[in-house]
PDB file of N, CA and C in Angstrom:
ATOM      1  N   UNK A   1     -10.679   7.180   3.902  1.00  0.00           N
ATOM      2  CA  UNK A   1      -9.383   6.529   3.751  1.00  0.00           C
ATOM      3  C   UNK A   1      -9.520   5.083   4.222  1.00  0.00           C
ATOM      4  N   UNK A   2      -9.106   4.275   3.229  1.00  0.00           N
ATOM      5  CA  UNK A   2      -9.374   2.732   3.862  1.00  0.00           C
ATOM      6  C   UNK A   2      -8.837   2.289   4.683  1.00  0.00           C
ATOM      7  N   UNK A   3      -7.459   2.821   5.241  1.00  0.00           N
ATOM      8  CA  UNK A   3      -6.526   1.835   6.320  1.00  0.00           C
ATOM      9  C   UNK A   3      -7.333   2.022   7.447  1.00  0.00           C
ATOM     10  N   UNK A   4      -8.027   3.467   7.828  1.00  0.00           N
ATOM     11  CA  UNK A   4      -9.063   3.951   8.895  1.00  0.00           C
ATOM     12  C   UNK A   4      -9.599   2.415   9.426  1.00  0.00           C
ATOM     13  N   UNK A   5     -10.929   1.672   7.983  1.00  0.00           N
ATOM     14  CA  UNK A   5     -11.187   0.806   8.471  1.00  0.00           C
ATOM     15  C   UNK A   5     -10.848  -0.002   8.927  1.00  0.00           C
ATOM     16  N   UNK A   6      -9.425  -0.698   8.385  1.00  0.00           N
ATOM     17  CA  UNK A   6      -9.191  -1.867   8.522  1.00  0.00           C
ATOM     18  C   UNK A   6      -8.012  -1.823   9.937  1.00  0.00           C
ATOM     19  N   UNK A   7      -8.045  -0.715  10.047  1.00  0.00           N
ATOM     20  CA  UNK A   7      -7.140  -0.621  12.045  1.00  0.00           C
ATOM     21  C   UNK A   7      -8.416  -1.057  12.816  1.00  0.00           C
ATOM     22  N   UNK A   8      -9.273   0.042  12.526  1.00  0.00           N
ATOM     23  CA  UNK A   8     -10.211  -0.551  13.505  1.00  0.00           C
ATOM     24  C   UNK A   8     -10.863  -1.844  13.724  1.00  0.00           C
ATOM     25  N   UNK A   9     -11.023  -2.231  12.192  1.00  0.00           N
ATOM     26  CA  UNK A   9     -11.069  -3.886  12.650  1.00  0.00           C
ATOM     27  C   UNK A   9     -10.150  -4.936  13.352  1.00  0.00           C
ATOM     28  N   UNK A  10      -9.170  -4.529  13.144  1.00  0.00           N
ATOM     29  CA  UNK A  10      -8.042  -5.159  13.955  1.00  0.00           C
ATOM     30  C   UNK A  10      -8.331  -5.329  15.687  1.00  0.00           C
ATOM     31  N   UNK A  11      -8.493  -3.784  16.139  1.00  0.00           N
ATOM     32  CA  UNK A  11      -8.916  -3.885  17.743  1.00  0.00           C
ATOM     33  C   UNK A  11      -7.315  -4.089  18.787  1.00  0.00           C
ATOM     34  N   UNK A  12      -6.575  -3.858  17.585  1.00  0.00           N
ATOM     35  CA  UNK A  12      -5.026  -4.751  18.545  1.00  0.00           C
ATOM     36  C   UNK A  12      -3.978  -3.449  18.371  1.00  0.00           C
ATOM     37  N   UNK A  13      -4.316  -2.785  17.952  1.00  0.00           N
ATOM     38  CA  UNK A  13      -3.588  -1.003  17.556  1.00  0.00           C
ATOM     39  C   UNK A  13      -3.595  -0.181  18.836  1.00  0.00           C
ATOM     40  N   UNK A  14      -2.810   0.557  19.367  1.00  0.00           N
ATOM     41  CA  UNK A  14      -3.015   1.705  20.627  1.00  0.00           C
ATOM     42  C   UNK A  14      -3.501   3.216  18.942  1.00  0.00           C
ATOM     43  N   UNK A  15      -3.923   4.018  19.649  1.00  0.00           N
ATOM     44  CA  UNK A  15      -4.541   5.116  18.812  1.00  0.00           C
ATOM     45  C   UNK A  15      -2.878   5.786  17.893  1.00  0.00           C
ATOM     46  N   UNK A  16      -1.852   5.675  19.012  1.00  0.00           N
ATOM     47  CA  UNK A  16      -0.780   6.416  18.170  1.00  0.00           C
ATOM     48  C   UNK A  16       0.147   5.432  17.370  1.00  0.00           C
ATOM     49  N   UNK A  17      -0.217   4.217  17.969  1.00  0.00           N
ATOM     50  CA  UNK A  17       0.294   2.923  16.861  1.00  0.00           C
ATOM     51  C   UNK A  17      -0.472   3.167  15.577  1.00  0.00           C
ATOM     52  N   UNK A  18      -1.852   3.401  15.694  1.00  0.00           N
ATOM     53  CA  UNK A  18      -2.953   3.533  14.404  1.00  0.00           C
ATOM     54  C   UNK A  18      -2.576   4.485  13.507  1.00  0.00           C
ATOM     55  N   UNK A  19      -2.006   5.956  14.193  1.00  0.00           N
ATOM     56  CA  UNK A  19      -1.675   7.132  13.458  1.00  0.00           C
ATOM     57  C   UNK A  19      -0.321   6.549  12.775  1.00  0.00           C
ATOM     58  N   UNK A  20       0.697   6.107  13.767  1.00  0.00           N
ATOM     59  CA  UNK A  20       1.788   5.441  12.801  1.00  0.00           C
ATOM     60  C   UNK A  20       1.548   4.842  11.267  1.00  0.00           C
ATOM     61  N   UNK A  21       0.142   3.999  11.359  1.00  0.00           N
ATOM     62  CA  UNK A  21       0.292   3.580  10.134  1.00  0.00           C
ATOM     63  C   UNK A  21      -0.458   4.020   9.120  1.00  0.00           C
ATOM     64  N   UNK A  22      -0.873   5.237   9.874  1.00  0.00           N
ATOM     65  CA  UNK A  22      -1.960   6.050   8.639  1.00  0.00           C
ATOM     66  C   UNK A  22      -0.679   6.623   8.051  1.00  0.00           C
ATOM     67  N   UNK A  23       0.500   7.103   8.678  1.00  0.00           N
ATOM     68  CA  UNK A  23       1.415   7.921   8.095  1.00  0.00           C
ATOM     69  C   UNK A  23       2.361   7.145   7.068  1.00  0.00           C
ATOM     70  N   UNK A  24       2.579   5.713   7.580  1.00  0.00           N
ATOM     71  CA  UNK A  24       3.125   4.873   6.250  1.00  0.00           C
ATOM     72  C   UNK A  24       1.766   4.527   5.059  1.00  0.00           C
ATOM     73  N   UNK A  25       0.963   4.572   5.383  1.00  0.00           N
ATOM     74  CA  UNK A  25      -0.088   4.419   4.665  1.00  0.00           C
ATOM     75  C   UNK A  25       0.142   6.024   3.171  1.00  0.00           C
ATOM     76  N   UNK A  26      -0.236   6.928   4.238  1.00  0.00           N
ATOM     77  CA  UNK A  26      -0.123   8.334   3.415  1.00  0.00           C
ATOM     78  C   UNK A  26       1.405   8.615   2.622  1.00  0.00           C
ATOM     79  N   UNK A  27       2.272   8.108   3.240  1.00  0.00           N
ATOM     80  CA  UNK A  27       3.135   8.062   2.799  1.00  0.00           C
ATOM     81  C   UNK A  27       3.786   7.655   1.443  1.00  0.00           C
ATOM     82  N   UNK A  28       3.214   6.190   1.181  1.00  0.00           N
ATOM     83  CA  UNK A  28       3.389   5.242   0.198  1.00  0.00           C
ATOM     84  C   UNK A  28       2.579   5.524  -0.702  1.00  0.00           C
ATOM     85  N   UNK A  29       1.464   6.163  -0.703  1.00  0.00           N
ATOM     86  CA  UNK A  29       0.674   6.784  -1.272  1.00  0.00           C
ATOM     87  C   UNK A  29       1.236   7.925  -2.013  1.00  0.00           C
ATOM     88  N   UNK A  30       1.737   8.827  -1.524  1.00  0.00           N
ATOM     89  CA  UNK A  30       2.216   9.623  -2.135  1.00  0.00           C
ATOM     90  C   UNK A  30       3.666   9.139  -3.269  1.00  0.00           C
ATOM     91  N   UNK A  31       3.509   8.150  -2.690  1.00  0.00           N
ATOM     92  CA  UNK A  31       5.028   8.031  -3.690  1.00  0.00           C
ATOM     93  C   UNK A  31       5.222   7.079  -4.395  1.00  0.00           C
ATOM     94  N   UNK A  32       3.780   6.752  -4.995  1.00  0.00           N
ATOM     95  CA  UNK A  32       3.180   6.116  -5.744  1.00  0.00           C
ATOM     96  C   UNK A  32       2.364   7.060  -6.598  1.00  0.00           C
ATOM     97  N   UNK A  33       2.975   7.019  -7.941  1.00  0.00           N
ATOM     98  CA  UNK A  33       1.709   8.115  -8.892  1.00  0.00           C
ATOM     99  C   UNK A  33       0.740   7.859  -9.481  1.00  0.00           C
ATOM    100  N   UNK A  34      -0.436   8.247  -8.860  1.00  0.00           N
ATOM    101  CA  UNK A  34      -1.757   8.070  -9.235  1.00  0.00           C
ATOM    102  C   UNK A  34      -2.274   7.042  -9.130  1.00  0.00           C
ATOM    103  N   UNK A  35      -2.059   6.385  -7.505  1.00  0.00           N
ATOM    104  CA  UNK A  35      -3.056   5.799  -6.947  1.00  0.00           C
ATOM    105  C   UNK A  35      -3.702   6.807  -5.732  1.00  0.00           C
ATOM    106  N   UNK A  36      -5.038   6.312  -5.656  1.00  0.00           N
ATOM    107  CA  UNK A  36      -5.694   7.335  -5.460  1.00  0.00           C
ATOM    108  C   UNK A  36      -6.513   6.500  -3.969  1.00  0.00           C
ATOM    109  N   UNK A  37      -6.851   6.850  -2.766  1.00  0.00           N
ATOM    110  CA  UNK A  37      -7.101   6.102  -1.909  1.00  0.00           C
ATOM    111  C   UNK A  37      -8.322   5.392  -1.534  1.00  0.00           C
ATOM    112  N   UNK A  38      -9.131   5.418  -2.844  1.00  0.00           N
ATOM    113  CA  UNK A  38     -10.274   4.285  -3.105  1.00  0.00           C
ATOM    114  C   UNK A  38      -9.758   3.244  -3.946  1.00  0.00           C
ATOM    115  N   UNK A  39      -8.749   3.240  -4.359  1.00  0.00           N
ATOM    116  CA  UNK A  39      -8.290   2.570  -5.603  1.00  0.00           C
ATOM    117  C   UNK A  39      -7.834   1.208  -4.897  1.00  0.00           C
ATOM    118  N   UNK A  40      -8.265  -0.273  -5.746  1.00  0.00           N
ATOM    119  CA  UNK A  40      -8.117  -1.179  -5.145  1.00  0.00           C
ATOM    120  C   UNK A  40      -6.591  -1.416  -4.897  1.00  0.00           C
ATOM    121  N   UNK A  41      -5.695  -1.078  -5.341  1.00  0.00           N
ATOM    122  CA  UNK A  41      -4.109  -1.248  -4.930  1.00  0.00           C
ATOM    123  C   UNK A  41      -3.998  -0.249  -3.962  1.00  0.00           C
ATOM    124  N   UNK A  42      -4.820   0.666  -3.233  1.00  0.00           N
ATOM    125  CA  UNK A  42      -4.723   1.298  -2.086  1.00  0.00           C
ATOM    126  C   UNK A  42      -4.797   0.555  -0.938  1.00  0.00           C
ATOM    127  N   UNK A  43      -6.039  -0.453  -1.320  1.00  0.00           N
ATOM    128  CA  UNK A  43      -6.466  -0.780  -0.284  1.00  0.00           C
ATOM    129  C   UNK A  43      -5.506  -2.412   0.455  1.00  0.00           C
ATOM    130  N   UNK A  44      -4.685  -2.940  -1.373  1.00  0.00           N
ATOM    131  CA  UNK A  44      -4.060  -4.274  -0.283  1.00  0.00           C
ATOM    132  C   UNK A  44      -2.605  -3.416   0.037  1.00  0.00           C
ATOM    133  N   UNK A  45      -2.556  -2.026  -0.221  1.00  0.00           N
ATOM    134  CA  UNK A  45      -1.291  -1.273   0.314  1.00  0.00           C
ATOM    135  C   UNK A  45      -1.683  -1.230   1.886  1.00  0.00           C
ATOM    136  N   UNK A  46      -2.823  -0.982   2.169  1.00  0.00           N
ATOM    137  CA  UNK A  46      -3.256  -0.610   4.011  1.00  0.00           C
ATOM    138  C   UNK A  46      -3.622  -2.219   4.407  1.00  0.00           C
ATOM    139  N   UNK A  47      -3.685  -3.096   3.775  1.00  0.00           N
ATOM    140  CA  UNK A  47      -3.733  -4.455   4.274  1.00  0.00           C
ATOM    141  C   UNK A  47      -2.111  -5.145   4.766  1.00  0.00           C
ATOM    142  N   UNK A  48      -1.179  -4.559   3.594  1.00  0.00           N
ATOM    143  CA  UNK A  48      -0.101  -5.196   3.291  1.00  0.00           C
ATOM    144  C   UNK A  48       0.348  -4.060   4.682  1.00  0.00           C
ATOM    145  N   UNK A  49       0.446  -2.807   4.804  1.00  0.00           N
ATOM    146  CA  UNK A  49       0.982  -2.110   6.090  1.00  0.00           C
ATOM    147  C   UNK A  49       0.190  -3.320   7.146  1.00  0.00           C
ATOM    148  N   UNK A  50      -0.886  -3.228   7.978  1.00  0.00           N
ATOM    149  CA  UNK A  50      -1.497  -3.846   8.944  1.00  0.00           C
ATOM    150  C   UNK A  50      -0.877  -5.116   8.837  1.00  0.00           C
ATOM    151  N   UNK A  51      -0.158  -5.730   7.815  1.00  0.00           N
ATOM    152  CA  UNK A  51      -0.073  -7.303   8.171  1.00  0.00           C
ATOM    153  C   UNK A  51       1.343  -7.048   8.899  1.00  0.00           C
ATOM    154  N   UNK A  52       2.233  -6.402   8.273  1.00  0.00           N
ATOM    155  CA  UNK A  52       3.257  -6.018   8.786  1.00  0.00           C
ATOM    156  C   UNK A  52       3.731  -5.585  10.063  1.00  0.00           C
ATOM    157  N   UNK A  53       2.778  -4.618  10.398  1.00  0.00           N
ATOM    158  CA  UNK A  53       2.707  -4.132  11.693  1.00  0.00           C
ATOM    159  C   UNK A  53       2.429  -5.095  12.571  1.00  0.00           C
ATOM    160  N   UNK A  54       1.407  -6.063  12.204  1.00  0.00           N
ATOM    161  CA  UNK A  54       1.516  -7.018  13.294  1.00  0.00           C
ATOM    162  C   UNK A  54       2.435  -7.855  13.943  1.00  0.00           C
ATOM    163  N   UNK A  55       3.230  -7.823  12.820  1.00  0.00           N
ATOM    164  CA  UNK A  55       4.695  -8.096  13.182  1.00  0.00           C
ATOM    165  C   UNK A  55       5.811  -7.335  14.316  1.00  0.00           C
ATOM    166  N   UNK A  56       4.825  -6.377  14.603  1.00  0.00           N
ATOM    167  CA  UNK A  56       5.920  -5.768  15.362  1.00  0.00           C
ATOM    168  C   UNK A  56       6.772  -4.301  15.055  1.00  0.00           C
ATOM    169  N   UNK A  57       6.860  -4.277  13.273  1.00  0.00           N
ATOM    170  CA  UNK A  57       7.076  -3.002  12.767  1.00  0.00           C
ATOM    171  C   UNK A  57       5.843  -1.689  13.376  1.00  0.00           C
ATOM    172  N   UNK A  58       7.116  -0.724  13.280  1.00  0.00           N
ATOM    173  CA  UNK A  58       6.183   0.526  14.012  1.00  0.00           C
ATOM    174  C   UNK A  58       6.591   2.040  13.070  1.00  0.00           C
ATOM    175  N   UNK A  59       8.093   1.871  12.488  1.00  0.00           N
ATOM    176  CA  UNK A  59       8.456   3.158  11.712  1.00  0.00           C
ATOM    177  C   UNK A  59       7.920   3.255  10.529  1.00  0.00           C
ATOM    178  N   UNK A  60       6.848   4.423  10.115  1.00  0.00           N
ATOM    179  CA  UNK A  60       6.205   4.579   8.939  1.00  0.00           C
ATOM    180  C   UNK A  60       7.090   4.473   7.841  1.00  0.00           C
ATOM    181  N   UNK A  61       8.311   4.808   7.663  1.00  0.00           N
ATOM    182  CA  UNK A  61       9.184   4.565   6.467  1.00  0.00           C
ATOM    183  C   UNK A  61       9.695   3.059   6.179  1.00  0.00           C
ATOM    184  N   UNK A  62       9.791   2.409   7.244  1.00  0.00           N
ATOM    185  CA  UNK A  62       9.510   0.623   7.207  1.00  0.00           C
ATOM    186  C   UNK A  62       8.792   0.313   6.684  1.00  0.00           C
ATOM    187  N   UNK A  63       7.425   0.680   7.336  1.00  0.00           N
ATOM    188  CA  UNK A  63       6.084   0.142   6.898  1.00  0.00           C
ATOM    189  C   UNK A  63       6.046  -0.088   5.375  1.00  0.00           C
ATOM    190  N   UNK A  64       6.563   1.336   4.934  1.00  0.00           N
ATOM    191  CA  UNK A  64       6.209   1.503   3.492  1.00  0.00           C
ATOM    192  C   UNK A  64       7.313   0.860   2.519  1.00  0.00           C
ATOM    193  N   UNK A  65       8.425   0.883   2.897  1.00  0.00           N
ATOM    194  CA  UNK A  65       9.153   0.256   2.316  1.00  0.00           C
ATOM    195  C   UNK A  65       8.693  -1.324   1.724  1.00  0.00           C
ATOM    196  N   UNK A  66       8.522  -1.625   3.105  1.00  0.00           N
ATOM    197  CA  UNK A  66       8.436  -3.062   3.354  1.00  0.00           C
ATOM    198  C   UNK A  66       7.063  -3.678   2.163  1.00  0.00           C
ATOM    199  N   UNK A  67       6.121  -2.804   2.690  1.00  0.00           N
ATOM    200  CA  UNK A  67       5.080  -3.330   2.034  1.00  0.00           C
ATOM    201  C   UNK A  67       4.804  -2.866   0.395  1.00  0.00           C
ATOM    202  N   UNK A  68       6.110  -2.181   0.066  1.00  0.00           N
ATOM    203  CA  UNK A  68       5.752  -1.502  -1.730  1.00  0.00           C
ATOM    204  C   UNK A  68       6.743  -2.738  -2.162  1.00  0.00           C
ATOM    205  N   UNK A  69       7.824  -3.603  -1.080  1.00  0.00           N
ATOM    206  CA  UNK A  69       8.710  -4.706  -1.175  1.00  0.00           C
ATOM    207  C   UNK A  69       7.751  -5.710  -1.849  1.00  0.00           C
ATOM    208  N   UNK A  70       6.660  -5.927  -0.502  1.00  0.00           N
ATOM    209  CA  UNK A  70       5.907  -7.261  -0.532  1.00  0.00           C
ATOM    210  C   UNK A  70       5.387  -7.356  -1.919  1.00  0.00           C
ATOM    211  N   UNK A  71       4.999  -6.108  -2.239  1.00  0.00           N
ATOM    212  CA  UNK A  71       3.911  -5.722  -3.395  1.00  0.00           C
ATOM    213  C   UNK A  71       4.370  -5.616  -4.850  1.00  0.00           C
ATOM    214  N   UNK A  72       6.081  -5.568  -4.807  1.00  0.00           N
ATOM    215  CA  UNK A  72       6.787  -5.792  -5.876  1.00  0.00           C
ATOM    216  C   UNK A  72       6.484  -4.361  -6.512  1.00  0.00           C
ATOM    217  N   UNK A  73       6.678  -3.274  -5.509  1.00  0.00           N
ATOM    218  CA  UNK A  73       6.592  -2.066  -6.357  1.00  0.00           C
ATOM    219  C   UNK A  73       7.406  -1.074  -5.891  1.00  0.00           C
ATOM    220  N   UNK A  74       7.806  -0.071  -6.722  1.00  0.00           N
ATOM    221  CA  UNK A  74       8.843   0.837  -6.293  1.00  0.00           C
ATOM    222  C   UNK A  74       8.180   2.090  -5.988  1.00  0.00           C
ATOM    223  N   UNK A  75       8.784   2.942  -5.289  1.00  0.00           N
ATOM    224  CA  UNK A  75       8.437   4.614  -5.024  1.00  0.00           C
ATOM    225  C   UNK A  75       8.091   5.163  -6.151  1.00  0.00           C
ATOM    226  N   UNK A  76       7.498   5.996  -6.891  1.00  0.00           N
ATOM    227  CA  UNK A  76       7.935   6.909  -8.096  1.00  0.00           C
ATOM    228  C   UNK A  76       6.902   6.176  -9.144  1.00  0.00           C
ATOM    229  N   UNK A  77       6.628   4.758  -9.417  1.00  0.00           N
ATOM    230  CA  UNK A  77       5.916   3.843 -10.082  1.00  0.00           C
ATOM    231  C   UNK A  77       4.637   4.341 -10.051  1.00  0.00           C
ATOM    232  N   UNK A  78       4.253   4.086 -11.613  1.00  0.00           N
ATOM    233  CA  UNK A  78       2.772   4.724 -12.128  1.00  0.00           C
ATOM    234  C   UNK A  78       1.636   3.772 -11.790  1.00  0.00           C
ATOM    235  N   UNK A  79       1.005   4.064 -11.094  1.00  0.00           N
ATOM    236  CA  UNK A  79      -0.570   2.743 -10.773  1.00  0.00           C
ATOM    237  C   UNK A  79      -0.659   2.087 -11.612  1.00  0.00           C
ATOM    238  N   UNK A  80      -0.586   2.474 -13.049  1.00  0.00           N
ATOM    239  CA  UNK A  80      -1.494   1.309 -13.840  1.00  0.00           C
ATOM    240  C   UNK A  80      -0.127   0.456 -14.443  1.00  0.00           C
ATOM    241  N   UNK A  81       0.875   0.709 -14.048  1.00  0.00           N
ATOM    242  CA  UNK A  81       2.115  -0.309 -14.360  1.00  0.00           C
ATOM    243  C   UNK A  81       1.527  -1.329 -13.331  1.00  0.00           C
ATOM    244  N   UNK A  82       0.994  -1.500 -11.765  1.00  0.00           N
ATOM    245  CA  UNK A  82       0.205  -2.537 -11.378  1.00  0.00           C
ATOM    246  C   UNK A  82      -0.802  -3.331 -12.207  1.00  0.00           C
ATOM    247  N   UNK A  83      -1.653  -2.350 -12.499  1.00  0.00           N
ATOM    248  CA  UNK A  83      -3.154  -2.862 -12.892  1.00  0.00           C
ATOM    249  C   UNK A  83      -2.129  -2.494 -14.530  1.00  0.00           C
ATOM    250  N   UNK A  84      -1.762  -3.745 -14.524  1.00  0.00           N
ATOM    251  CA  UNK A  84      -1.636  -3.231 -16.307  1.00  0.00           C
ATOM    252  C   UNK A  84      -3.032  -4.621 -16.906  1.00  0.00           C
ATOM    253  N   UNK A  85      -3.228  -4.090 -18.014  1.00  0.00           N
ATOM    254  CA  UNK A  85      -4.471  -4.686 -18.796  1.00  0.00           C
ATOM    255  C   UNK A  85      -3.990  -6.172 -19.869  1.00  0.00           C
ATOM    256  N   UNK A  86      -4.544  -7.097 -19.364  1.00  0.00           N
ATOM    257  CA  UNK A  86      -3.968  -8.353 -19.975  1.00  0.00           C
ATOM    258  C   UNK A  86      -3.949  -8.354 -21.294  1.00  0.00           C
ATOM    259  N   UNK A  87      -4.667  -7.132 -21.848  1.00  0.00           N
ATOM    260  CA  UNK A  87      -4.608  -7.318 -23.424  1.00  0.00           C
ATOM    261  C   UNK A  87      -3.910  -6.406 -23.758  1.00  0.00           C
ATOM    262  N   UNK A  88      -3.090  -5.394 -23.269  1.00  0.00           N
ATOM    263  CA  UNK A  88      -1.673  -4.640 -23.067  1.00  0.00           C
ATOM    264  C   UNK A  88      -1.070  -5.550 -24.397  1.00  0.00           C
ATOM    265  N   UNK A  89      -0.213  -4.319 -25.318  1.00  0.00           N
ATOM    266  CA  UNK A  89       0.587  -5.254 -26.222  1.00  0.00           C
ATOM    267  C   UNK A  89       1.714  -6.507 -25.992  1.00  0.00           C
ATOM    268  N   UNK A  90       2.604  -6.359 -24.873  1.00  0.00           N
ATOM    269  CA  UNK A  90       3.265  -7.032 -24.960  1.00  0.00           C
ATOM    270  C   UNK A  90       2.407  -8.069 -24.269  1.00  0.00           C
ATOM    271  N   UNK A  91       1.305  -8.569 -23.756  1.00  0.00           N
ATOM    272  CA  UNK A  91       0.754  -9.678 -23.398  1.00  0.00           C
ATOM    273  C   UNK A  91       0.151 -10.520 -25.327  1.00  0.00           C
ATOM    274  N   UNK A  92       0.218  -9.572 -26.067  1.00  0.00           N
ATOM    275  CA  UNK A  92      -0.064 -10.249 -27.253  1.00  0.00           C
ATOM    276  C   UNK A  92       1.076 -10.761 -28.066  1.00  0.00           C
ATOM    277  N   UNK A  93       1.950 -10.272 -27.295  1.00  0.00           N
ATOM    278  CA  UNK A  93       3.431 -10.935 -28.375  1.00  0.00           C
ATOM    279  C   UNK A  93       3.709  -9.524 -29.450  1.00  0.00           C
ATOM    280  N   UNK A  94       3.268  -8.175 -29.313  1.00  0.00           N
ATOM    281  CA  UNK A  94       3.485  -7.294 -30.093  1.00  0.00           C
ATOM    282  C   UNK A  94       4.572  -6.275 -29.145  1.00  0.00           C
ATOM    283  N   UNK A  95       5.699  -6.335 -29.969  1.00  0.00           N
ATOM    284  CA  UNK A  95       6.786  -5.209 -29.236  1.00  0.00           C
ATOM    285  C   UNK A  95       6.852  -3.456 -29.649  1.00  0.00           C
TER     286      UNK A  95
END
């Protein structure tokens, strides 16, 4: 799980602050369909939690809110509506 790493790089987390944000981490994850937790929008999801938290946020349902906010994405939203493909029709002018 990537957020694993990137707490520990931090060094500025207590262990149950860390679990806090594995749980907004797991959280947002789940409620997001079919991103998967190698997947590169996993990983600026556990960047976008950690930046947050440094702020001071601590409630996993914040966390996640906040950071599916930052990320311009909603609960329920399909991964590849992120990663959509620049040659996707409507990027060609075809409706």
């Amino acid at each position: 799980m990537p957020i694993r790493i990137f707490i520990q790089d931090e060094r500025r987390f207590t262990p149950e602050e860390g679990g806090l944000l594995i749980l907004a981490f797991e959280y947002t994850l789940r409620n997001l369909n079919g991103v998967k937790r190698n997947d590169a929008l996993a990983i600026m999801i556990a960047k976008q939690i950690i930046a947050i938290a440094k702020n001071g946020e601590r409630d996993p349902l914040k966390l996640s809110a906040k950071a599916l906010a930052a990320l311009r994405l909603k609960p329920g939203e399909k991964a590849e509506s992120f990663n959509a493909n620049p040659t996707d029709d409507a990027s060609r002018g075809i409706a």
